[in-house]
N, C-alpha and C. Protein backbone atom coordinates (compact mmCIF):
# COMPACT_ATOMS: atom_id res chain seq x y z
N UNK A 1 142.53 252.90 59.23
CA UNK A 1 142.30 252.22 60.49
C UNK A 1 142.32 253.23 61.64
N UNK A 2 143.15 254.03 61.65
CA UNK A 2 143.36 255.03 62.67
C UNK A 2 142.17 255.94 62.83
N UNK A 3 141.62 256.48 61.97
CA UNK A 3 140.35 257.54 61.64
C UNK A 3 139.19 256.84 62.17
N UNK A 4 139.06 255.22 61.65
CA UNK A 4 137.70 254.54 62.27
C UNK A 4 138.04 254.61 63.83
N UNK A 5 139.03 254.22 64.33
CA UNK A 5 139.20 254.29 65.64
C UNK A 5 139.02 255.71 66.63
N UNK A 6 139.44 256.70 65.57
CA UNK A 6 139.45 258.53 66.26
C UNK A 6 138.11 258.31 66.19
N UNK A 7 137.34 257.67 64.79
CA UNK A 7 135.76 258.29 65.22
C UNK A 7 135.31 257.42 66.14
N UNK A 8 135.32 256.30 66.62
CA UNK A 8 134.79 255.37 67.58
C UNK A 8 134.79 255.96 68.77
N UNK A 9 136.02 256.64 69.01
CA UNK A 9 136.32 257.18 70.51
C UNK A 9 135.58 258.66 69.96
N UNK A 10 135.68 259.40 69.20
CA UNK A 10 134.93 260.48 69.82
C UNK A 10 133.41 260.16 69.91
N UNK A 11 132.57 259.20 69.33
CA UNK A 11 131.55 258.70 69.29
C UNK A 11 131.04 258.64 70.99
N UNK A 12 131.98 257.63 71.48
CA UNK A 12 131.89 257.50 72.84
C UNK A 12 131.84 258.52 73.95
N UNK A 13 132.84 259.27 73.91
CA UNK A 13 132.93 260.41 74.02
C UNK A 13 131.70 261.28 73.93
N UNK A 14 131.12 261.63 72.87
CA UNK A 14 130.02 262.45 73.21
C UNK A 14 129.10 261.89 74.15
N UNK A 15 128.96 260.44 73.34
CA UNK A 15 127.94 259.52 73.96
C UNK A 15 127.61 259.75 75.94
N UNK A 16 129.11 259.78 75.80
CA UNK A 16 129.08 259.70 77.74
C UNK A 16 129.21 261.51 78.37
N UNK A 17 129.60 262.45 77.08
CA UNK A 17 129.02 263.79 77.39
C UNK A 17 127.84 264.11 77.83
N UNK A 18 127.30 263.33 76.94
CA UNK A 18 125.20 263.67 76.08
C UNK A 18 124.79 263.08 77.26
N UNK A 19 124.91 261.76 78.01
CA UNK A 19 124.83 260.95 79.64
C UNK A 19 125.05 262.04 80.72
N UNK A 20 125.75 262.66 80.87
CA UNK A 20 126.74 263.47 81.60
C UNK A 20 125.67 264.90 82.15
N UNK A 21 125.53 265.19 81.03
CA UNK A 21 124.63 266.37 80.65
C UNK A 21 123.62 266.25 81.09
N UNK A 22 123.33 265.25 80.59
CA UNK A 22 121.51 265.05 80.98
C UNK A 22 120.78 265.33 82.73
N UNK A 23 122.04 265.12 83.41
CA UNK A 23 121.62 265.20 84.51
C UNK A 23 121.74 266.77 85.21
N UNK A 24 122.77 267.26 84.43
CA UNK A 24 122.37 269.01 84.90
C UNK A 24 121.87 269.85 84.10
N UNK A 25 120.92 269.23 83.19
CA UNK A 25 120.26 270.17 82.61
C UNK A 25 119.46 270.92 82.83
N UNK A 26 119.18 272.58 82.65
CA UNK A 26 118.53 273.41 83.68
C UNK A 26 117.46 272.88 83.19
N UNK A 27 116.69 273.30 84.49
CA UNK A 27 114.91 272.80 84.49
C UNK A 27 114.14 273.69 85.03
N UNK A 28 113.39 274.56 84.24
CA UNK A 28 112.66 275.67 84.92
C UNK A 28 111.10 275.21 85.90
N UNK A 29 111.68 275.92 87.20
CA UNK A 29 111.08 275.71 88.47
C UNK A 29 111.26 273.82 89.07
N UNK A 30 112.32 273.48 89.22
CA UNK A 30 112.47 272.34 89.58
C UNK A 30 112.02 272.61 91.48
N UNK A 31 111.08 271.41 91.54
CA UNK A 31 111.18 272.11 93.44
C UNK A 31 111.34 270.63 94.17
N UNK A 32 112.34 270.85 95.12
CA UNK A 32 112.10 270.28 96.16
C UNK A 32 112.32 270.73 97.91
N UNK A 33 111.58 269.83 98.36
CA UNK A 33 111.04 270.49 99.45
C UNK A 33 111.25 271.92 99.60
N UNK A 34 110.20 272.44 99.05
CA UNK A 34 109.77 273.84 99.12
C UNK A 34 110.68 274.97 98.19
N UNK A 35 111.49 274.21 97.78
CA UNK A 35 112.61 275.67 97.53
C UNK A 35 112.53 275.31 95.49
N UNK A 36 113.03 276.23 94.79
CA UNK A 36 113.13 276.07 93.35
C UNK A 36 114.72 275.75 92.84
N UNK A 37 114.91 275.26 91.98
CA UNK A 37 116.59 274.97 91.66
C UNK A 37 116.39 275.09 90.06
N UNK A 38 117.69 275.35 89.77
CA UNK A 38 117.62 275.50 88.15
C UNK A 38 118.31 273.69 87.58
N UNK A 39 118.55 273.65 88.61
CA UNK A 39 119.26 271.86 87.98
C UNK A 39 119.07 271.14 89.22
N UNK A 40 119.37 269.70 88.84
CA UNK A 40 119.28 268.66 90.21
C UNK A 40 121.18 268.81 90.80
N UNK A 41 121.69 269.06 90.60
CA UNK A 41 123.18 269.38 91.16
C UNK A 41 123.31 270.14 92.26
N UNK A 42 122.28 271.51 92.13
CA UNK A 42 122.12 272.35 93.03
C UNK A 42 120.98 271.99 94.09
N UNK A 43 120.19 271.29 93.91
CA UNK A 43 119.60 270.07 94.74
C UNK A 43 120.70 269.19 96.20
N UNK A 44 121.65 268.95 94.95
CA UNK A 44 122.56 268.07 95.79
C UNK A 44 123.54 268.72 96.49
N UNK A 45 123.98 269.92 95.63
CA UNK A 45 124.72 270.87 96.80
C UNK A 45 124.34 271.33 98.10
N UNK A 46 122.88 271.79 97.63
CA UNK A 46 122.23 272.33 98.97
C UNK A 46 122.24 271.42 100.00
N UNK A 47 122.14 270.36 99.83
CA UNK A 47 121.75 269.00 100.86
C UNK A 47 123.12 268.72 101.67
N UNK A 48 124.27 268.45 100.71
CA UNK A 48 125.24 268.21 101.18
C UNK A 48 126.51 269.43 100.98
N UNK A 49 126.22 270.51 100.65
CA UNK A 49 127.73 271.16 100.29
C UNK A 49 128.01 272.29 101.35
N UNK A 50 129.01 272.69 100.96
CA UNK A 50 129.41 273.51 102.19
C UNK A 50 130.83 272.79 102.98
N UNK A 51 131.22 273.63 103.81
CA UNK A 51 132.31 273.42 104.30
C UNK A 51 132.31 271.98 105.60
N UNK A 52 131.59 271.46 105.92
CA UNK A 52 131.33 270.58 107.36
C UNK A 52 130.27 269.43 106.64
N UNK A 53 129.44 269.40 106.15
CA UNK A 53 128.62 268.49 106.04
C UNK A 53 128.99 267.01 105.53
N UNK A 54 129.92 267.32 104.58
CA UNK A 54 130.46 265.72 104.31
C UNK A 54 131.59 265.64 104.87
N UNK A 55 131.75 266.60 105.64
CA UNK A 55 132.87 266.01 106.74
C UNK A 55 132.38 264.62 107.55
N UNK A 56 131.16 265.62 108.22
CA UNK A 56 130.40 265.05 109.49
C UNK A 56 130.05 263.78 108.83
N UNK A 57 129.44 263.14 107.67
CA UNK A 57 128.56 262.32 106.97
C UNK A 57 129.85 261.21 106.54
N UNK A 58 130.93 261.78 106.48
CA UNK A 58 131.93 260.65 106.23
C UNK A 58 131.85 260.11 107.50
N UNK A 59 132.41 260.61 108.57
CA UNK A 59 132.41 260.32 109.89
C UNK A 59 131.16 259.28 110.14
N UNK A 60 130.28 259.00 110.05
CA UNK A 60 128.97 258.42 109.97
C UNK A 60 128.53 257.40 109.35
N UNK A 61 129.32 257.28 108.20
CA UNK A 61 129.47 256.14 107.38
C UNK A 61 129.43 254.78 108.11
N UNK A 62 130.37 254.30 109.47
CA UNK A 62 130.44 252.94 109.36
C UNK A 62 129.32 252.54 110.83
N UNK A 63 129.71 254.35 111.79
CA UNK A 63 128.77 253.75 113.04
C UNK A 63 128.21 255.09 113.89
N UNK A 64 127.18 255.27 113.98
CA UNK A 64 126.60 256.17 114.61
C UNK A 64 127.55 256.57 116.18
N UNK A 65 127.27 258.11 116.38
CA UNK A 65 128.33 258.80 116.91
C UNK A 65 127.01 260.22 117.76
N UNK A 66 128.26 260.15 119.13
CA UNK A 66 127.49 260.91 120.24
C UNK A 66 128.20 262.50 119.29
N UNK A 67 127.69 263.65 119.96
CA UNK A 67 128.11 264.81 119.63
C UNK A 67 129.69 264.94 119.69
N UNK A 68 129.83 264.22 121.01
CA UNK A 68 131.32 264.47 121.48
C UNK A 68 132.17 263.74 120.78
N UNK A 69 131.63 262.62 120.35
CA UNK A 69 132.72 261.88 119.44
C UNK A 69 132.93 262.54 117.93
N UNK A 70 131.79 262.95 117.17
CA UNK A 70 132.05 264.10 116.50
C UNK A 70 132.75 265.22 116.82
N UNK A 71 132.65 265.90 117.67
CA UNK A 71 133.89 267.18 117.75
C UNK A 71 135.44 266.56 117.85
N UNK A 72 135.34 265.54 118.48
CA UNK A 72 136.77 264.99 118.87
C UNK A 72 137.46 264.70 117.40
N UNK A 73 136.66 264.05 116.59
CA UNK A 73 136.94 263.25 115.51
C UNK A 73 137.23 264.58 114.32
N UNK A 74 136.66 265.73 114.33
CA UNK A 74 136.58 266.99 113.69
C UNK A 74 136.98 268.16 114.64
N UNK A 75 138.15 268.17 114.99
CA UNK A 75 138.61 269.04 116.46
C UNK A 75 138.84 270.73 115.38
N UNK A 76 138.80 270.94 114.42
CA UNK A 76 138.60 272.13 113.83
C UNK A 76 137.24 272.90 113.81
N UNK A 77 136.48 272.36 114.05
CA UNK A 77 134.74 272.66 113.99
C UNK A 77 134.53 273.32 115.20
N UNK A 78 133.97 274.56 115.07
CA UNK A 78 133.26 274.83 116.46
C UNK A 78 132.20 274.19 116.78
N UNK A 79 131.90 274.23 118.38
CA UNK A 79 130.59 273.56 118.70
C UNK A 79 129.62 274.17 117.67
N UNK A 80 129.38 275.16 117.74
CA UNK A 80 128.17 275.97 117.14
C UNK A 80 127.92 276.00 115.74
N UNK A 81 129.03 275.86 115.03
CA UNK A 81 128.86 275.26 113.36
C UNK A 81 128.67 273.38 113.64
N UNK A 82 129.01 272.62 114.27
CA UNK A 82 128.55 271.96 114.77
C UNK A 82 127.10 271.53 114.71
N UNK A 83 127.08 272.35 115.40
CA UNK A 83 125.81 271.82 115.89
C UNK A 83 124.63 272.48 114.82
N UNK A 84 124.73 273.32 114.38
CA UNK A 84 123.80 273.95 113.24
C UNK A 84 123.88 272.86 111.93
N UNK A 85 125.56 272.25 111.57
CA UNK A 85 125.54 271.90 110.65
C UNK A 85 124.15 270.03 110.51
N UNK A 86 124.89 269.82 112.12
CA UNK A 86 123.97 268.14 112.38
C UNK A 86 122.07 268.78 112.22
N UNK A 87 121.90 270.08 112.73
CA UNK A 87 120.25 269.98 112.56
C UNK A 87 120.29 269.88 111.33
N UNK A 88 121.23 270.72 110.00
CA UNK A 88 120.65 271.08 109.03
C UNK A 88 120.18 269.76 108.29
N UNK A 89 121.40 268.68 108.85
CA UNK A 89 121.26 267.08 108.13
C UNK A 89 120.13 266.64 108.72
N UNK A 90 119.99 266.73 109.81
CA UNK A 90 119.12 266.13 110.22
C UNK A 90 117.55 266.92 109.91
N UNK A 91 116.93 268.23 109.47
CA UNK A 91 116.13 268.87 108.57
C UNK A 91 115.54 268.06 107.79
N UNK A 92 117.12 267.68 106.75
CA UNK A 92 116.99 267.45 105.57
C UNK A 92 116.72 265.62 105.43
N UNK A 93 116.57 265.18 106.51
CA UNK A 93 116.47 264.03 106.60
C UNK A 93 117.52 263.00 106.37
N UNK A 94 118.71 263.87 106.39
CA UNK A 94 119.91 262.75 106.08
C UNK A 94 120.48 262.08 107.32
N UNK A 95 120.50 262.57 108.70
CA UNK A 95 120.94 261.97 109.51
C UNK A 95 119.67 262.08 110.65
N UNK A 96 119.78 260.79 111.65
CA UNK A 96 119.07 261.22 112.67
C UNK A 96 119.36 261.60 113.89
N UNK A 97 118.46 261.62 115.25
CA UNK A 97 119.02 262.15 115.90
C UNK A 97 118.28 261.09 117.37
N UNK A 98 119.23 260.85 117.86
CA UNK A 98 118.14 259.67 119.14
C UNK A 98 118.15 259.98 120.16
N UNK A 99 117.61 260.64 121.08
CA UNK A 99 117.67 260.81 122.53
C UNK A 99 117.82 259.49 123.49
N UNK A 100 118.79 258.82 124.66
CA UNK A 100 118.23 257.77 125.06
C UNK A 100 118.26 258.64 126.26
N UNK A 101 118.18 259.23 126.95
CA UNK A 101 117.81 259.43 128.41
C UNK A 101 117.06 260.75 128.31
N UNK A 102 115.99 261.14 129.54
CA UNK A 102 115.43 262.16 129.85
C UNK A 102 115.68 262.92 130.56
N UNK A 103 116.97 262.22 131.66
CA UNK A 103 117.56 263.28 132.01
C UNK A 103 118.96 264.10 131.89
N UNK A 104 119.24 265.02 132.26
CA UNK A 104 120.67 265.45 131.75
C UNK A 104 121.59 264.33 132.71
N UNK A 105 122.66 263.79 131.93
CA UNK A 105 123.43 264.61 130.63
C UNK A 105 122.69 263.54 129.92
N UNK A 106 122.19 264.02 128.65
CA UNK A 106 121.44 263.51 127.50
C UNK A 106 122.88 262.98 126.99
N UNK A 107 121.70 261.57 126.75
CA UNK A 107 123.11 260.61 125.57
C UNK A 107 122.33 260.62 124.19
N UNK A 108 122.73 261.74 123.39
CA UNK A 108 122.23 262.26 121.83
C UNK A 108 123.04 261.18 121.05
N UNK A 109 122.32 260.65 120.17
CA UNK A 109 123.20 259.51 118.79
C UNK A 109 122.86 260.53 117.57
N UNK A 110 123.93 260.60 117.02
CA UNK A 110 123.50 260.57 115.16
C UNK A 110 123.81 259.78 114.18
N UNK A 111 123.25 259.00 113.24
CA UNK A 111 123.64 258.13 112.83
C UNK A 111 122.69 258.55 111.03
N UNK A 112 123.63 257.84 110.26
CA UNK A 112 122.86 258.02 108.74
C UNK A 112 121.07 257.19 108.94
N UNK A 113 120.57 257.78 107.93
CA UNK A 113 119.48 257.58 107.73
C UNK A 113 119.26 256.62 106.05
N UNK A 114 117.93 256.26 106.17
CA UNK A 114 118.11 255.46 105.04
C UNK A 114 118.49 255.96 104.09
N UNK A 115 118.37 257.07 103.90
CA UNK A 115 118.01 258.14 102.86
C UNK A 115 119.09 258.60 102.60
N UNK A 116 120.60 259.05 103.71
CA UNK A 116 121.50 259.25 104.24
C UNK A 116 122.43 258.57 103.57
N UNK A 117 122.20 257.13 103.78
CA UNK A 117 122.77 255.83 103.20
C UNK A 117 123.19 255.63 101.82
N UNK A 118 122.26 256.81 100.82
CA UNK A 118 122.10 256.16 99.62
C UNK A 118 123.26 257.49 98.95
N UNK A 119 124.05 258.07 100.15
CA UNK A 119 124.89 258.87 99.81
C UNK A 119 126.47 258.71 99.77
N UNK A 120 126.51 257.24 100.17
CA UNK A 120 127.85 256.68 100.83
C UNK A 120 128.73 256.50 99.80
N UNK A 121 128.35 255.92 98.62
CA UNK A 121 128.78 255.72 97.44
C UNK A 121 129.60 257.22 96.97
N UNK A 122 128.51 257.72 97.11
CA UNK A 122 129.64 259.57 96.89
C UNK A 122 130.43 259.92 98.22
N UNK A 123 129.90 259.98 98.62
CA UNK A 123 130.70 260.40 100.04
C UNK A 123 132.43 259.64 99.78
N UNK A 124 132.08 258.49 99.86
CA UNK A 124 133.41 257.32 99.37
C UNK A 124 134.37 257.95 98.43
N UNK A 125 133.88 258.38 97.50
CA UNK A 125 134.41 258.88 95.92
C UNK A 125 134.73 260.07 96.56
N UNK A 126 134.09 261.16 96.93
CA UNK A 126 134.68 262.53 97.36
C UNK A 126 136.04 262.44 97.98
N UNK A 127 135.65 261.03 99.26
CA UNK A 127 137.10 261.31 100.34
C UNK A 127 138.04 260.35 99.63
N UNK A 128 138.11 259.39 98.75
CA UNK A 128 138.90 258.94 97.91
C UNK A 128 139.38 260.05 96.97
N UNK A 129 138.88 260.83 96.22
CA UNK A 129 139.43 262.04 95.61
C UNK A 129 140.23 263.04 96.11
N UNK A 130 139.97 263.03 97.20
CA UNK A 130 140.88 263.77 98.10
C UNK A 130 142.07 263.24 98.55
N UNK A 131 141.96 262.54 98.72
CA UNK A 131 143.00 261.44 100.05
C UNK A 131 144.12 261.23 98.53
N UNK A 132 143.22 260.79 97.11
CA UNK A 132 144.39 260.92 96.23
C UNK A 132 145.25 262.25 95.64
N UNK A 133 144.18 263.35 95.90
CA UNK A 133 144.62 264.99 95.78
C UNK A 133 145.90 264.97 96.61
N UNK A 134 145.86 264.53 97.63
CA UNK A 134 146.75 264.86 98.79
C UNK A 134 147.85 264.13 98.62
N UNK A 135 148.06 262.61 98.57
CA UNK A 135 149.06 262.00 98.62
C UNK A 135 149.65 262.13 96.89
N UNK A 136 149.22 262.38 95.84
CA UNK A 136 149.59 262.46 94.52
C UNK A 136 150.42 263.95 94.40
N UNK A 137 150.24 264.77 95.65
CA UNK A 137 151.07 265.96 95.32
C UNK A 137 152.24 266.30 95.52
């Protein structure tokens, strides 16, 4: 009884390895927008990884936010990583960017994008992984 059960679970086990896998499997010349990747992971790094970006993108999650309410909300960030980090999202089409006035002082919004949106689910899981890193130690 015990052995049918060891093999059931390692069965599964691979099963959800072989799942697992499938999605970083290298792929020679994978491209998107313009650039080559050896897997779709490094796809997803580029988009979102780095030190600030799912900072900013958590922040964004429930309601679009002026510049200033971003620095306030992320008071470790310089303006200037800042502000490089919101074009890069916004590049990449993950966040946007709204001008409502023409004249100074410009009232700038950034807010997720549809596209943006379909990242929340991870985003969620990342800062839940953390938040349990932190309080579990």
């Amino acid at each position: 009884m015990m052995t049918e059960e060891l093999d059931k679970m390692s069965k599964i086990i691979a099963e959800k390895e072989e799942a697992d896998l499938a999605y970083n499997k290298p792929v020679s010349n994978l491209e998107y927008n313009g650039k080559v990747y050896s897997c779709t992971t490094s796809v997803a790094m580029n988009l979102i990884g780095g030190k600030w970006k799912t900072v900013i993108l958590v922040h964004l999650i429930n309601s679009s936010k002026r510049y200033s309410e971003l620095h306030k909300l992320i008071p470790i960030i310089n303006e200037r990583t800042l502000s490089i980090q919101l074009k890069k999202l916004e590049d990449d089409g993950i966040i946007s960017r709204k001008v409502f006035t023409k004249k100074p002082p410009l009232k700038v919004v950034y807010s997720l994008t549809d596209f943006g949106k379909t990242l929340i689910p991870s985003l969620l899981s990342i800062a839940k992984w953390g938040y349990d890193l932190v309080i579990k130690k």
